[in-house]
Protein backbone atom coordinates (compact mmCIF):
# COMPACT_ATOMS: atom_id res chain seq x y z
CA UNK A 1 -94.54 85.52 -41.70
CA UNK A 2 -95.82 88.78 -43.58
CA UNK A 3 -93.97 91.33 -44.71
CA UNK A 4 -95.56 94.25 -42.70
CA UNK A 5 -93.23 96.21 -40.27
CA UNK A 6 -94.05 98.75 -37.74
CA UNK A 7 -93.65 102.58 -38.69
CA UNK A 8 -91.00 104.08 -38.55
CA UNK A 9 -90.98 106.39 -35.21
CA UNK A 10 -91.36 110.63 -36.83
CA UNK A 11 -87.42 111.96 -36.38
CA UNK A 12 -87.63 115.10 -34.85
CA UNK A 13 -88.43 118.17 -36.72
CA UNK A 14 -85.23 120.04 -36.00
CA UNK A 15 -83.07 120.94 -38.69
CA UNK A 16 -79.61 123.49 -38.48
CA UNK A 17 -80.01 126.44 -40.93
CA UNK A 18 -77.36 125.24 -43.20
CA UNK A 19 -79.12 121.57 -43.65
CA UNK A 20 -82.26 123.58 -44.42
CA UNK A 21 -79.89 125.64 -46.88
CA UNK A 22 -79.01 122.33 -48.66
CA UNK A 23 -82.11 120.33 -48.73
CA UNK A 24 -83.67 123.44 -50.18
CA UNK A 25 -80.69 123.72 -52.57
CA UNK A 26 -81.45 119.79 -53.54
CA UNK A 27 -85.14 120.77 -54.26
CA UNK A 28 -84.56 123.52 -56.78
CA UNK A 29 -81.71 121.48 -58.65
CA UNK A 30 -83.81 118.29 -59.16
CA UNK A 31 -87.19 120.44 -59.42
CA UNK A 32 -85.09 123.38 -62.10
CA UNK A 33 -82.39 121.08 -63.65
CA UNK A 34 -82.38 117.81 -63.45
CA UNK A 35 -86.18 116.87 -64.36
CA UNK A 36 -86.16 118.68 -66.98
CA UNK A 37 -83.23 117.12 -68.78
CA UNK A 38 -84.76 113.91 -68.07
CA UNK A 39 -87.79 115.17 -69.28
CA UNK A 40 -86.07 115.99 -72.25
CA UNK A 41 -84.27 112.80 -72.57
CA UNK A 42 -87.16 110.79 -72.01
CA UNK A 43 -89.40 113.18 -74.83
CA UNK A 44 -86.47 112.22 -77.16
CA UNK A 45 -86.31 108.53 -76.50
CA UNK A 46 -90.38 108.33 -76.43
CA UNK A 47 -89.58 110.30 -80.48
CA UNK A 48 -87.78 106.93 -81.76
CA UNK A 49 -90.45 104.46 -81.92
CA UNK A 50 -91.23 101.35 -80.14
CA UNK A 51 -91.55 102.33 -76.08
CA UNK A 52 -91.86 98.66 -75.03
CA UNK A 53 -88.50 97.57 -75.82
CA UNK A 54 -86.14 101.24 -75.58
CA UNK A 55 -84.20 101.02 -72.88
CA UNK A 56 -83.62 104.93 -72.56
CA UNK A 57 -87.23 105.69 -72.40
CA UNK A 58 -87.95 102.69 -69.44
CA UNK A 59 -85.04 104.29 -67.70
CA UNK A 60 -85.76 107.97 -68.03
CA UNK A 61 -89.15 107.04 -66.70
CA UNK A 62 -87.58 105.33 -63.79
CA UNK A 63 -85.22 108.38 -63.33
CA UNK A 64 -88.45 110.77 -63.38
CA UNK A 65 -90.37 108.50 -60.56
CA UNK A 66 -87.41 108.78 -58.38
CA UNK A 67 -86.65 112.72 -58.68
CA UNK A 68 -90.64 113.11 -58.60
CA UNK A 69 -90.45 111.35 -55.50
CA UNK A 70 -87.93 113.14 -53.62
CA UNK A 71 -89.31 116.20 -54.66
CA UNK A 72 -92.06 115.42 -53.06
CA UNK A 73 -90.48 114.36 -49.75
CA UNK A 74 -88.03 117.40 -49.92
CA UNK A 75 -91.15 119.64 -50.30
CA UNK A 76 -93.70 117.98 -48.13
CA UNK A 77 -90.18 118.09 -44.80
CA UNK A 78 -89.30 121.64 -45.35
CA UNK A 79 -93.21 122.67 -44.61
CA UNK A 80 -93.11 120.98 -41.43
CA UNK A 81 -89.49 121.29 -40.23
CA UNK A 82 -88.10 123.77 -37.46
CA UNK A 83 -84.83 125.83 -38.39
CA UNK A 84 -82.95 125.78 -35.36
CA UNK A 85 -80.47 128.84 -36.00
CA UNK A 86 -79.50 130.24 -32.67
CA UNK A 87 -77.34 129.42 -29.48
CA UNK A 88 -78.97 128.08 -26.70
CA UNK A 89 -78.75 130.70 -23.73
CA UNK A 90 -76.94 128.03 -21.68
CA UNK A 91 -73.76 127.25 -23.91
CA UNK A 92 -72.42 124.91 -21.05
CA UNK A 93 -74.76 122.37 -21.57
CA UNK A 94 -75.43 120.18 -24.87
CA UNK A 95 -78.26 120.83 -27.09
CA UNK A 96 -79.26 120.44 -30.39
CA UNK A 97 -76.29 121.95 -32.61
CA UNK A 98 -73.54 121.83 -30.60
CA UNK A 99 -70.36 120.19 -31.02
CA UNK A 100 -69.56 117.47 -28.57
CA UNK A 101 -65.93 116.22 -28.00
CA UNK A 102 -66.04 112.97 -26.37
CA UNK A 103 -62.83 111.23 -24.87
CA UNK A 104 -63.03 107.24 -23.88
CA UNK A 105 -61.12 105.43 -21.50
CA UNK A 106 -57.88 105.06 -23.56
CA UNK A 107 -58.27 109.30 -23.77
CA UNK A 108 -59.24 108.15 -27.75
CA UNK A 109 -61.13 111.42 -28.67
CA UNK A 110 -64.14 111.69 -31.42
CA UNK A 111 -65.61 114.51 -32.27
CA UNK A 112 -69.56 115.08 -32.84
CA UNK A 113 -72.37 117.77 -33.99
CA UNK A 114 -75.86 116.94 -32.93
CA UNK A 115 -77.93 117.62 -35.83
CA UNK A 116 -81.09 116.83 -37.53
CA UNK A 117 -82.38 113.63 -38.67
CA UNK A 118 -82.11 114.77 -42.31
CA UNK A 119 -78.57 115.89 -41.66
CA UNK A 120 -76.47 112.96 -40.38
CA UNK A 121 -73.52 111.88 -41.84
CA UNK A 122 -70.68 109.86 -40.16
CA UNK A 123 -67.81 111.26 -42.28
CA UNK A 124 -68.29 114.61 -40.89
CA UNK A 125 -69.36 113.56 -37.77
CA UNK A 126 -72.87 114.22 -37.45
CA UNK A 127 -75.14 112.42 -35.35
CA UNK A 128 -79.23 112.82 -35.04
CA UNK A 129 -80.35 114.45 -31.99
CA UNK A 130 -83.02 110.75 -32.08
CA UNK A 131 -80.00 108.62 -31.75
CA UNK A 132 -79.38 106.95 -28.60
CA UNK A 133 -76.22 108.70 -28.38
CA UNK A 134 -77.39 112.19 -28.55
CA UNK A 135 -80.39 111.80 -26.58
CA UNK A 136 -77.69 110.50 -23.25
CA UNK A 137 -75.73 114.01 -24.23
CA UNK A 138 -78.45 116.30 -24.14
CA UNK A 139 -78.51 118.69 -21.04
CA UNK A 140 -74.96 117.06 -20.21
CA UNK A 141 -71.79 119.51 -19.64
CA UNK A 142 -68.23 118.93 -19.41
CA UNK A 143 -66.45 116.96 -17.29
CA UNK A 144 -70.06 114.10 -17.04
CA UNK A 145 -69.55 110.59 -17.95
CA UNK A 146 -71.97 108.81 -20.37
CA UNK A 147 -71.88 105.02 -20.77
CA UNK A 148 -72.98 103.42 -23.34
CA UNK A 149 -74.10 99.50 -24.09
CA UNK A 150 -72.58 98.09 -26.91
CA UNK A 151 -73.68 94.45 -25.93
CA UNK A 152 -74.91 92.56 -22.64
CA UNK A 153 -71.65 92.79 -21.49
CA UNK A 154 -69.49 95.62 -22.85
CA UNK A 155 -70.53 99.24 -22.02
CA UNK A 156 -68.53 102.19 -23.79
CA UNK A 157 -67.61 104.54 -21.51
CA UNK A 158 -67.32 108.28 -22.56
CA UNK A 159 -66.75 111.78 -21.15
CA UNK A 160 -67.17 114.70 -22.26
CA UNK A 161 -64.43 116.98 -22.93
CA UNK A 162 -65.69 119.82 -24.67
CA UNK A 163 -68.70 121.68 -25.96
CA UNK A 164 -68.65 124.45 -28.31
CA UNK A 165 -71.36 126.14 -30.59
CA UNK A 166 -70.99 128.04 -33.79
């Protein structure tokens, strides 16, 4: 068995304006601040001899590969991503953006934001508009039922309760 996997499918290029504010915030910190106190630290370590065996200079290498890398990720997505930064005209409906309140069968509400795929987190409730729960929700309004399967045999049953954009 090798170790080659399929590629990844492209998430979409949608992005809210305040994820694009903070992934272009990341860039300039790690591009203005951080790599070049590593750079620093790294210059000093390189200053105290033997590079084979000093622990700070391996490291700050390391540290410089892995900011040089997501620079160039950060860089290379905000060329080709779309800021999404205004209301759709139909506000009834979900779209990308919009904040979904869901309610289940016990009337258990959660609470979700369809957002980019460079913008999900779980704590805040933010979901990618590629997940399979976002795609059911899109073009959805309130008061339609979306089920979804958890397993052969158990389906999760939601409705939506409210939609609201910001």
């Amino acid at each position: 068995m090798g170790r080659w996997r399929p590629p990844q499918p492209k998430s979409s290029p949608y992005i809210t304006g305040e994820g694009y504010d903070r992934l272009n915030e990341e860039l300039k910190y790690l591009w203005k601040v951080k790599r070049p106190e590593v750079t620093q630290a790294v210059k000093e370590a390189a200053a105290q001899g033997d590079r084979s065996e000093n622990a700070e200079y391996i490291y700050g290498k390391k540290q410089l590969r892995e900011i040089d890398r997501r620079v160039r990720y950060l860089a290379k997505r905000l060329e080709h991503i779309k800021v999404v930064d205004r209301t759709p005209d139909d506000t009834s409906r979900v779209f990308f953006g919009a904040w979904v309140t869901l309610a289940d069968e016990e009337d258990n509400e959660r609470r979700y934001r369809i957002v980019g795929g460079d913008e999900i987190d779980p704590t805040r409730g933010y979901i990618s508009i590629d997940a399979p729960l976002a795609r059911q929700l899109l073009k959805k309004q309130v008061g339609d039922d979306v089920t979804i399967e958890r397993t052969e045999q158990d389906e999760l049953w939601l409705e939506i309760v409210a939609i609201e954009y910001r």
